[in-house]
PDB file of N, CA and C in Angstrom:
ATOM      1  N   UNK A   1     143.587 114.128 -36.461  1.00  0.00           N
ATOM      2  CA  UNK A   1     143.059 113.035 -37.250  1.00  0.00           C
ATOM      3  C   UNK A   1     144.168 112.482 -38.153  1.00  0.00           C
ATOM      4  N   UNK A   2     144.049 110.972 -37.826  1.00  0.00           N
ATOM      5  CA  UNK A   2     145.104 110.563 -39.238  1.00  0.00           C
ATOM      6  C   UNK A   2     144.559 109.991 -40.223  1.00  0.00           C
ATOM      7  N   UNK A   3     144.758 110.012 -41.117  1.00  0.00           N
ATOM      8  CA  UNK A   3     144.274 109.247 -42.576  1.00  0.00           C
ATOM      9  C   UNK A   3     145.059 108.159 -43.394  1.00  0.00           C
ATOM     10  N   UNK A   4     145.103 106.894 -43.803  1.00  0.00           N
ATOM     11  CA  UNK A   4     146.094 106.069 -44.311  1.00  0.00           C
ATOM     12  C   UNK A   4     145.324 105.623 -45.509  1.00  0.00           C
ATOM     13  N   UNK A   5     146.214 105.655 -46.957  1.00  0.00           N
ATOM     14  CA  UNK A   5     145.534 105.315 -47.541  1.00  0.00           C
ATOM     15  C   UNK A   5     146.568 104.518 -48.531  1.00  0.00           C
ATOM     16  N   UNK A   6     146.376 103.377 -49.426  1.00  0.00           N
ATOM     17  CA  UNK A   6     147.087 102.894 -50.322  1.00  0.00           C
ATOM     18  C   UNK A   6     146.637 103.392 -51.882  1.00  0.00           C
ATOM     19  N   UNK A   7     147.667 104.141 -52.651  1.00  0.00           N
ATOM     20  CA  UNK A   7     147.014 104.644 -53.527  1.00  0.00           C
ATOM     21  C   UNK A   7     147.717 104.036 -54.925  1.00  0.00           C
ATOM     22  N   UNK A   8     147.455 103.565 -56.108  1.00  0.00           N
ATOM     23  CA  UNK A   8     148.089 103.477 -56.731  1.00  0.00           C
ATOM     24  C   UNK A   8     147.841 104.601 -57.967  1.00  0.00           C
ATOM     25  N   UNK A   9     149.164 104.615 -58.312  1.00  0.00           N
ATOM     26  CA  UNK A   9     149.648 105.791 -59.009  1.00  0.00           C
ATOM     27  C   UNK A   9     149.366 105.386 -60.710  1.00  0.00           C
ATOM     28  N   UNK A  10     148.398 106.530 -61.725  1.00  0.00           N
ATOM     29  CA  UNK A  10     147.984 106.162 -62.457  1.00  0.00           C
ATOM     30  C   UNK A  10     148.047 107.360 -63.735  1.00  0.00           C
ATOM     31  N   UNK A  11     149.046 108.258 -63.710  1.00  0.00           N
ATOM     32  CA  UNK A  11     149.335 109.278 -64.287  1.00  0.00           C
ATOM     33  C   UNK A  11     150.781 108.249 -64.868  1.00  0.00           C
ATOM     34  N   UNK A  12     150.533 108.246 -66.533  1.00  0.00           N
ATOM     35  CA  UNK A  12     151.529 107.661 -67.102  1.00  0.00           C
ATOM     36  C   UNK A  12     153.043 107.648 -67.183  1.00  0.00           C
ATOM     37  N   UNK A  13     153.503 109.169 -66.645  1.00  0.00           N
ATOM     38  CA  UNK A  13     154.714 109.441 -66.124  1.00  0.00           C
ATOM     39  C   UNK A  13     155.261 109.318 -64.641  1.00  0.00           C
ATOM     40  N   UNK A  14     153.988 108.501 -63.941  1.00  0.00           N
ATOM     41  CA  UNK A  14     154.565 108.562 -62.494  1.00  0.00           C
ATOM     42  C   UNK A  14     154.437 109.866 -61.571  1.00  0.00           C
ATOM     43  N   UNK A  15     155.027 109.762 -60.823  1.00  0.00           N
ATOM     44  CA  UNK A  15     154.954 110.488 -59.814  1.00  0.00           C
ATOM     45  C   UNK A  15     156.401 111.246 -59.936  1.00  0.00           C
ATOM     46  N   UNK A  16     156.658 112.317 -60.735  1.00  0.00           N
ATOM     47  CA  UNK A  16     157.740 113.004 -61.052  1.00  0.00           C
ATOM     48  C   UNK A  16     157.849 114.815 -60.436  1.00  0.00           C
ATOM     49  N   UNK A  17     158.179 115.317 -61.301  1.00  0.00           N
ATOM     50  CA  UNK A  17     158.741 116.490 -60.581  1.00  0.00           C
ATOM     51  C   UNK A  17     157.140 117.305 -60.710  1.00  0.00           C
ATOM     52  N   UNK A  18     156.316 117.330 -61.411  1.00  0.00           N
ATOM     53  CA  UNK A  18     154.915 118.575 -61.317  1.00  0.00           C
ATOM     54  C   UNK A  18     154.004 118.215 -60.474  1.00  0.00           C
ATOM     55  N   UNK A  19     153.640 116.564 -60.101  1.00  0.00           N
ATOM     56  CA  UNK A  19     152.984 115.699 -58.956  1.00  0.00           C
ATOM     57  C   UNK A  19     153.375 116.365 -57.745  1.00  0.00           C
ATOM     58  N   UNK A  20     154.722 115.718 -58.214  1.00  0.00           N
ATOM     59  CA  UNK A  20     155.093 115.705 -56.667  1.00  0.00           C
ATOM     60  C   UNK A  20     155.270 117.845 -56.271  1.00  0.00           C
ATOM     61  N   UNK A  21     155.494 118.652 -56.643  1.00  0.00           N
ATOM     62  CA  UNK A  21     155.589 119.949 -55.953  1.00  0.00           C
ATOM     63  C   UNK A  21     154.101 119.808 -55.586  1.00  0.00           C
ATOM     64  N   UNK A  22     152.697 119.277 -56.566  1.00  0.00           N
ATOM     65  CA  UNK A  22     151.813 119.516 -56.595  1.00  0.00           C
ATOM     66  C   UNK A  22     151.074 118.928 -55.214  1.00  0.00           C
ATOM     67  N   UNK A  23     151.883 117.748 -55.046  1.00  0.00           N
ATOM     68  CA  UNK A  23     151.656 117.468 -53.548  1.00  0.00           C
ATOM     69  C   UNK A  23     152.076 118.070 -52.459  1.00  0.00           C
ATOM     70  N   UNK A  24     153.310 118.561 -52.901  1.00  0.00           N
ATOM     71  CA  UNK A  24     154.036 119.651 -51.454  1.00  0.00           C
ATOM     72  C   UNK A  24     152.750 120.829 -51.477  1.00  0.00           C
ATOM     73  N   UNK A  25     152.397 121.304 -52.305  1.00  0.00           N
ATOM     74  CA  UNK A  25     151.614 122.283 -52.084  1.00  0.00           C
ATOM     75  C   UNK A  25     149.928 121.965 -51.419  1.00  0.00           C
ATOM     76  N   UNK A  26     149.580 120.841 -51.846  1.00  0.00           N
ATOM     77  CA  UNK A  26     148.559 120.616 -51.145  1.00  0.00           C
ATOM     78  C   UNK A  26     148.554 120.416 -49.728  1.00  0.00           C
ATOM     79  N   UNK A  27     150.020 120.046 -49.282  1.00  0.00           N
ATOM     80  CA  UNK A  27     150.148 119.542 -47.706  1.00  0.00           C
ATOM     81  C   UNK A  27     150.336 120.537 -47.225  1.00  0.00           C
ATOM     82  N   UNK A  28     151.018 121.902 -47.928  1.00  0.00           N
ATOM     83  CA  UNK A  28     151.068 123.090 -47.334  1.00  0.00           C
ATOM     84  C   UNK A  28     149.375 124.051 -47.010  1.00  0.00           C
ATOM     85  N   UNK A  29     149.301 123.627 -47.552  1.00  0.00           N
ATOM     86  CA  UNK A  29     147.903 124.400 -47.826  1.00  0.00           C
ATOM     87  C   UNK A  29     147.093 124.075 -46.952  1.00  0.00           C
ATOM     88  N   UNK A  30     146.955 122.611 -46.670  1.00  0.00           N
ATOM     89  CA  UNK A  30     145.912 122.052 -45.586  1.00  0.00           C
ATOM     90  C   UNK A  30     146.491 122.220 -44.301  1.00  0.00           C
ATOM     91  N   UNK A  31     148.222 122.577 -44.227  1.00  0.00           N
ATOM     92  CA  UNK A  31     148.449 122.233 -42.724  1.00  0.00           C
ATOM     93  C   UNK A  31     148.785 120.925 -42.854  1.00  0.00           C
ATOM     94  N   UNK A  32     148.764 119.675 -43.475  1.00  0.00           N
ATOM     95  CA  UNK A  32     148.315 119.021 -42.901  1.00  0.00           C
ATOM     96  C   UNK A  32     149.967 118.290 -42.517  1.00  0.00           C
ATOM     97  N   UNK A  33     150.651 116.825 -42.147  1.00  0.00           N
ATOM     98  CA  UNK A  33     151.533 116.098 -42.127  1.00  0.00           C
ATOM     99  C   UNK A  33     151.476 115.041 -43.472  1.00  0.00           C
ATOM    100  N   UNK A  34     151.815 114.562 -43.916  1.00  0.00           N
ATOM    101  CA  UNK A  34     151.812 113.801 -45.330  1.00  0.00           C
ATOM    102  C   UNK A  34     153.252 112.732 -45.119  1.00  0.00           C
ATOM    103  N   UNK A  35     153.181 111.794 -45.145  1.00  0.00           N
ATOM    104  CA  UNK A  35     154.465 110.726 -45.843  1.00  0.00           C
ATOM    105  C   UNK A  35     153.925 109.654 -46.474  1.00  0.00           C
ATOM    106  N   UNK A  36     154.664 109.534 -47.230  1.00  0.00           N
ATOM    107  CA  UNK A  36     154.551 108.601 -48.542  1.00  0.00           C
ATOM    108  C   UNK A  36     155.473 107.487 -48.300  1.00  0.00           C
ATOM    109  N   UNK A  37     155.244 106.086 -48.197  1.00  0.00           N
ATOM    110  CA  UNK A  37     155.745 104.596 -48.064  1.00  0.00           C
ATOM    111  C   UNK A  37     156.025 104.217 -50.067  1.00  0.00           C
ATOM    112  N   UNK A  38     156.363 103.328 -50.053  1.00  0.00           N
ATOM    113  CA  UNK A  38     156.442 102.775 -51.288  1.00  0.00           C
ATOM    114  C   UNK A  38     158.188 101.577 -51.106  1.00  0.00           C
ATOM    115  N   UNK A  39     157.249 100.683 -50.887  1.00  0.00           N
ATOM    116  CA  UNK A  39     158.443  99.309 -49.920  1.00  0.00           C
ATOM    117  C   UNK A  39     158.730  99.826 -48.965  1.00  0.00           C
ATOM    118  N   UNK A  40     159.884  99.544 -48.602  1.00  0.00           N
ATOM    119  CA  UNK A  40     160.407  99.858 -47.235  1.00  0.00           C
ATOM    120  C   UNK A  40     160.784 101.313 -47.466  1.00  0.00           C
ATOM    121  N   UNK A  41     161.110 102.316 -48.038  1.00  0.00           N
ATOM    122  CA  UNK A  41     161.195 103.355 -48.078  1.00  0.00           C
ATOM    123  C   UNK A  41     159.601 104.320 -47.806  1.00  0.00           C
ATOM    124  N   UNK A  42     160.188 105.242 -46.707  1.00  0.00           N
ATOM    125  CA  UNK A  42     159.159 106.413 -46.448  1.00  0.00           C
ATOM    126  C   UNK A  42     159.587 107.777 -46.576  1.00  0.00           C
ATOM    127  N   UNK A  43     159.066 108.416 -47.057  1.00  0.00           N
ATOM    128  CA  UNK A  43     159.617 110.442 -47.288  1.00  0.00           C
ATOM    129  C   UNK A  43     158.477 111.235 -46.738  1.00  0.00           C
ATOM    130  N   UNK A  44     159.009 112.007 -46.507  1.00  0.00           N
ATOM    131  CA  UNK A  44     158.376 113.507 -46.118  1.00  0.00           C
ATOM    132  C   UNK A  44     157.677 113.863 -47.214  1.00  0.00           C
ATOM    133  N   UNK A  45     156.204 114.313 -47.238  1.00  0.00           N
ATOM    134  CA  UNK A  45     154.937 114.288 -48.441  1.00  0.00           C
ATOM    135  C   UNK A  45     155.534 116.198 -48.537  1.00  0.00           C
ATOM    136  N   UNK A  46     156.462 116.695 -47.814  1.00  0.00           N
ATOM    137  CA  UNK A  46     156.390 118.126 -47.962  1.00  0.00           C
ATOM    138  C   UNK A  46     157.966 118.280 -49.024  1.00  0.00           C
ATOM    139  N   UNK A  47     158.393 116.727 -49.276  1.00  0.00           N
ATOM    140  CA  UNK A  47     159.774 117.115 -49.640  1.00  0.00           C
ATOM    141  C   UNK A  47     159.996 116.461 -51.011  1.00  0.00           C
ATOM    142  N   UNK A  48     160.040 117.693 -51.837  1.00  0.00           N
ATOM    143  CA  UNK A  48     159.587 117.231 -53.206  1.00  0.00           C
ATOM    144  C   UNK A  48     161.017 116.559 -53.693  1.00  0.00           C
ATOM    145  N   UNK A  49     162.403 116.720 -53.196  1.00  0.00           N
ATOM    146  CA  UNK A  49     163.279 115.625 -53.677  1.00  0.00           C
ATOM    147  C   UNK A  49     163.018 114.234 -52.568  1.00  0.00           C
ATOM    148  N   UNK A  50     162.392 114.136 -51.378  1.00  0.00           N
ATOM    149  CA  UNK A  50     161.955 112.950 -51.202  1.00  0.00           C
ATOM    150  C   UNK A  50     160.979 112.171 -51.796  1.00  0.00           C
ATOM    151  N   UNK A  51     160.122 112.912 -52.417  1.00  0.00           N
ATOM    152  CA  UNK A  51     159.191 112.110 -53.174  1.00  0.00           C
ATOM    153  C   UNK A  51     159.557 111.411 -54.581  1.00  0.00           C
ATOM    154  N   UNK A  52     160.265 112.202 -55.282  1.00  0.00           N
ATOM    155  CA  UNK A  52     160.893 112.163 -56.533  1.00  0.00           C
ATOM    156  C   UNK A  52     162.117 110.476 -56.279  1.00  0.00           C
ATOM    157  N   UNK A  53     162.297 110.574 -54.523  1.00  0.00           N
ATOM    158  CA  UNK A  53     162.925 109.454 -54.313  1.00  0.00           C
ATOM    159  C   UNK A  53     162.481 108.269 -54.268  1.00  0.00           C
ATOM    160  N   UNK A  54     161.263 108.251 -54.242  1.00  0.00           N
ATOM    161  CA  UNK A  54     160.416 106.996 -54.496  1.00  0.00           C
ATOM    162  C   UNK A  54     160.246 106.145 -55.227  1.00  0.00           C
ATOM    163  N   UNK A  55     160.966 106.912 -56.548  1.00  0.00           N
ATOM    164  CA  UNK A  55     160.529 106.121 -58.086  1.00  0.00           C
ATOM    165  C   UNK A  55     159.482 105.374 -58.148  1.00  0.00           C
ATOM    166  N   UNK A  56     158.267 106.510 -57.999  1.00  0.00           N
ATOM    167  CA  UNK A  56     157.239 105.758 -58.112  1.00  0.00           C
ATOM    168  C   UNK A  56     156.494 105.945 -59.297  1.00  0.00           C
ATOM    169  N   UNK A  57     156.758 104.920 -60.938  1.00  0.00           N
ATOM    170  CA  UNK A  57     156.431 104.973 -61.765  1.00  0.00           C
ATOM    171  C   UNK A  57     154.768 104.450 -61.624  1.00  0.00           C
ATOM    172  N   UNK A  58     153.975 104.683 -63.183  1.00  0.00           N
ATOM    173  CA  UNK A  58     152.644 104.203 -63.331  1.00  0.00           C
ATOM    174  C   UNK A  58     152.543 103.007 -63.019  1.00  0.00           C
ATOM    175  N   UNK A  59     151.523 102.625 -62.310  1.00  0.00           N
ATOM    176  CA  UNK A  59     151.421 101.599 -61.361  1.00  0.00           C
ATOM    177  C   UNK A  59     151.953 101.183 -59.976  1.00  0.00           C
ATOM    178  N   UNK A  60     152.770 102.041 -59.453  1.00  0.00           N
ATOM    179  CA  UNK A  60     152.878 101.814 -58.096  1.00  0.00           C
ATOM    180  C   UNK A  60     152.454 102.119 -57.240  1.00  0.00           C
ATOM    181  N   UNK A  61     152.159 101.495 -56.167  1.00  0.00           N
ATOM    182  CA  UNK A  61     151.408 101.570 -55.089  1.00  0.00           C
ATOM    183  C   UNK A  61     152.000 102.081 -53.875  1.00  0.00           C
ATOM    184  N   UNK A  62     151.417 103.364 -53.565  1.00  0.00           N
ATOM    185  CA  UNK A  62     152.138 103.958 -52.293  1.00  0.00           C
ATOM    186  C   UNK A  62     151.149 104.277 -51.364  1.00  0.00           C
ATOM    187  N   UNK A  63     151.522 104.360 -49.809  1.00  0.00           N
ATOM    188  CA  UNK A  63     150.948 103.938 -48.953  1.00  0.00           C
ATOM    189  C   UNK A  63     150.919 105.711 -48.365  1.00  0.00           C
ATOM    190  N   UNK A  64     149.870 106.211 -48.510  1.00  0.00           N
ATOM    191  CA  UNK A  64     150.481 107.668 -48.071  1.00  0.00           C
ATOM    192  C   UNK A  64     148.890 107.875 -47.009  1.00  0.00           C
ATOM    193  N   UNK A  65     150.215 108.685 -45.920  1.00  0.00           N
ATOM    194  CA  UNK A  65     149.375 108.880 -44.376  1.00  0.00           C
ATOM    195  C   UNK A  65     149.425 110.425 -44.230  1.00  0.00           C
ATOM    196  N   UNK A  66     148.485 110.746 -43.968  1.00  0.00           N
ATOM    197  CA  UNK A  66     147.935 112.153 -43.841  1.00  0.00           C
ATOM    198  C   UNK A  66     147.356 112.748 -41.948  1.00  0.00           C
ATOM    199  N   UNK A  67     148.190 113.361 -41.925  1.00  0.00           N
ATOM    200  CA  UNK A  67     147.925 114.124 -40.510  1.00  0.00           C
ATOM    201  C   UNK A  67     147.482 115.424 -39.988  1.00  0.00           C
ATOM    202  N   UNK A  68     146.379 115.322 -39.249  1.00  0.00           N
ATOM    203  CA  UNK A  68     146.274 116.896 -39.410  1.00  0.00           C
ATOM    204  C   UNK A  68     144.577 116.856 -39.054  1.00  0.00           C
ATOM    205  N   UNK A  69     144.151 118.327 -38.529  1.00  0.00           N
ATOM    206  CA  UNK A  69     142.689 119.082 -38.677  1.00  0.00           C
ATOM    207  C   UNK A  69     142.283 118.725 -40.077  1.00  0.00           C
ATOM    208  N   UNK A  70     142.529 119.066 -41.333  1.00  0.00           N
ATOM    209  CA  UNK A  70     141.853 118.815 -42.619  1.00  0.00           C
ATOM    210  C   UNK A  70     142.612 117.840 -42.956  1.00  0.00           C
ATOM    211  N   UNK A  71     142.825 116.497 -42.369  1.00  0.00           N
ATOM    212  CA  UNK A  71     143.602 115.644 -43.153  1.00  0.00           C
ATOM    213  C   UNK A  71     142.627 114.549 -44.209  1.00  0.00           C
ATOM    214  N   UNK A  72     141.075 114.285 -44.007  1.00  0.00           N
ATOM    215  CA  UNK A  72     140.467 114.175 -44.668  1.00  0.00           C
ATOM    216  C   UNK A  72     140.441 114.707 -46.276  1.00  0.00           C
ATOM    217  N   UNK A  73     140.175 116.138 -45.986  1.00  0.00           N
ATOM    218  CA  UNK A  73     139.942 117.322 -47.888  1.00  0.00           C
ATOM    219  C   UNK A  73     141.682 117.117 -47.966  1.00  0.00           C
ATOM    220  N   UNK A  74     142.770 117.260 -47.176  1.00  0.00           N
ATOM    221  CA  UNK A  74     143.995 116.641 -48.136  1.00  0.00           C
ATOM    222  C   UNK A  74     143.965 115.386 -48.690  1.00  0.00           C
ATOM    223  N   UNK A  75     144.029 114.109 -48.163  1.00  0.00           N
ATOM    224  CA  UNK A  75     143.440 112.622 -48.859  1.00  0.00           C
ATOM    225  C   UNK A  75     142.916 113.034 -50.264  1.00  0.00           C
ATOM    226  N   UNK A  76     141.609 113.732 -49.905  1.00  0.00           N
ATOM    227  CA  UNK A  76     141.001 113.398 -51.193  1.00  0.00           C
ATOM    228  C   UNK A  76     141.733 114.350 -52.399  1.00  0.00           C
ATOM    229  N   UNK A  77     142.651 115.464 -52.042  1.00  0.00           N
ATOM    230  CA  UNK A  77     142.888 116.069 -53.132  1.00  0.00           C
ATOM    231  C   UNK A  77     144.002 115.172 -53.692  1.00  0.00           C
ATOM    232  N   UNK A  78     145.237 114.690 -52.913  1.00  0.00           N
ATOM    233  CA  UNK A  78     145.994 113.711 -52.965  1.00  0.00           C
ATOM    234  C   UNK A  78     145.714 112.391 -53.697  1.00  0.00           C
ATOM    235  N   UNK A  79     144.593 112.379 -53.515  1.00  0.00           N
ATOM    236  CA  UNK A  79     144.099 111.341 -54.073  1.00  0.00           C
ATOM    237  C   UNK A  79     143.968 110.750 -55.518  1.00  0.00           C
ATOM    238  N   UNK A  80     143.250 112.211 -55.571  1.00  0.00           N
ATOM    239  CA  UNK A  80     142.669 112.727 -56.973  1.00  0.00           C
ATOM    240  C   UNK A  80     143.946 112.972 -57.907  1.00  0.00           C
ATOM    241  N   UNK A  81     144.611 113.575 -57.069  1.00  0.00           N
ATOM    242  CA  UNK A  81     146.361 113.782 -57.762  1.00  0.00           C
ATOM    243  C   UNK A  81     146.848 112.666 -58.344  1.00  0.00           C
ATOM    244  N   UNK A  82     146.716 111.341 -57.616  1.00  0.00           N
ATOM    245  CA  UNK A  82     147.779 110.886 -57.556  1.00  0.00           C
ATOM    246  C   UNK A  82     147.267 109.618 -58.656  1.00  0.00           C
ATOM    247  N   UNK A  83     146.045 109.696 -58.897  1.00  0.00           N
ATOM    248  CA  UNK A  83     144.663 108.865 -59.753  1.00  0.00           C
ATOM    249  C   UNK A  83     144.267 109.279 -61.147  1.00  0.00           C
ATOM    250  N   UNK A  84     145.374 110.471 -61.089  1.00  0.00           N
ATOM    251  CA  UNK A  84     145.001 111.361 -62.443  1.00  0.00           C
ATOM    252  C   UNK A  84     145.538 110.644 -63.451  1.00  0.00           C
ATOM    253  N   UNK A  85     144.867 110.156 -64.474  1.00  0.00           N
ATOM    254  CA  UNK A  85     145.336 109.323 -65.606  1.00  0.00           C
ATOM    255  C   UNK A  85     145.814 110.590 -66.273  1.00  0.00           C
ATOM    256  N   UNK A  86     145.624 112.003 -66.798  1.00  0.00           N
ATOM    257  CA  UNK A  86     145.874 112.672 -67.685  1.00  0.00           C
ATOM    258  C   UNK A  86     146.918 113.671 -67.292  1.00  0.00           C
ATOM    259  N   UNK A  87     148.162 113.349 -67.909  1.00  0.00           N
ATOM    260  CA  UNK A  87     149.054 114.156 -67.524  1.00  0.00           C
ATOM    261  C   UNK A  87     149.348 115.900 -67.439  1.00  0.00           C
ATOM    262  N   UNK A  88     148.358 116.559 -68.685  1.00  0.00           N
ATOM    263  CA  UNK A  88     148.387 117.695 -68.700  1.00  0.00           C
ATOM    264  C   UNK A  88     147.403 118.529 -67.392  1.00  0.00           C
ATOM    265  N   UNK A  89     146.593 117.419 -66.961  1.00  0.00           N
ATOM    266  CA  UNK A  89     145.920 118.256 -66.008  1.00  0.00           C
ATOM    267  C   UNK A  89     146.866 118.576 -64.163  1.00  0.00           C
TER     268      UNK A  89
END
């Protein structure tokens, strides 16, 4: 199953170094495949200095595709990640 979703990023520091491991670990966990778009640039959702390459500050919109048996429950945790207005969580 693949999953595509456009997400914009809403955690006031962006998508930096605790997001992003926090995403390597969810893609590990599900199995699933993960890459992240943001313009013409795409990275590996498992590669936390590719993600960090994105500079994807609050408010940007990244296009992230999910592959896999549970690529659905990854989406939504990803999701939730990536939607999190509150940085300490």
């Amino acid at each position: 199953m693949k999953i595509q979703k456009d997400i914009k990023i809403k955690n006031p520091q962006g998508l930096h170094a605790r997001p992003a491991a926090l995403l390597v670990q969810i893609a590990n966990k599900h199995g699933v495949d993960v890459t992240l778009q943001k313009g013409n640039t795409v990275v590996d959702g498992k590669s936390i200095m590719g993600i960090l390459m994105l500079e994807a500050g609050k408010g940007s919109v990244v296009r992230v595709t999910v592959e896999g048996e549970s690529a659905e429950s990854a989406m939504e945790e990803i999701q939730q990640l990536l939607e999190n207005e509150d940085p300490t969580e």
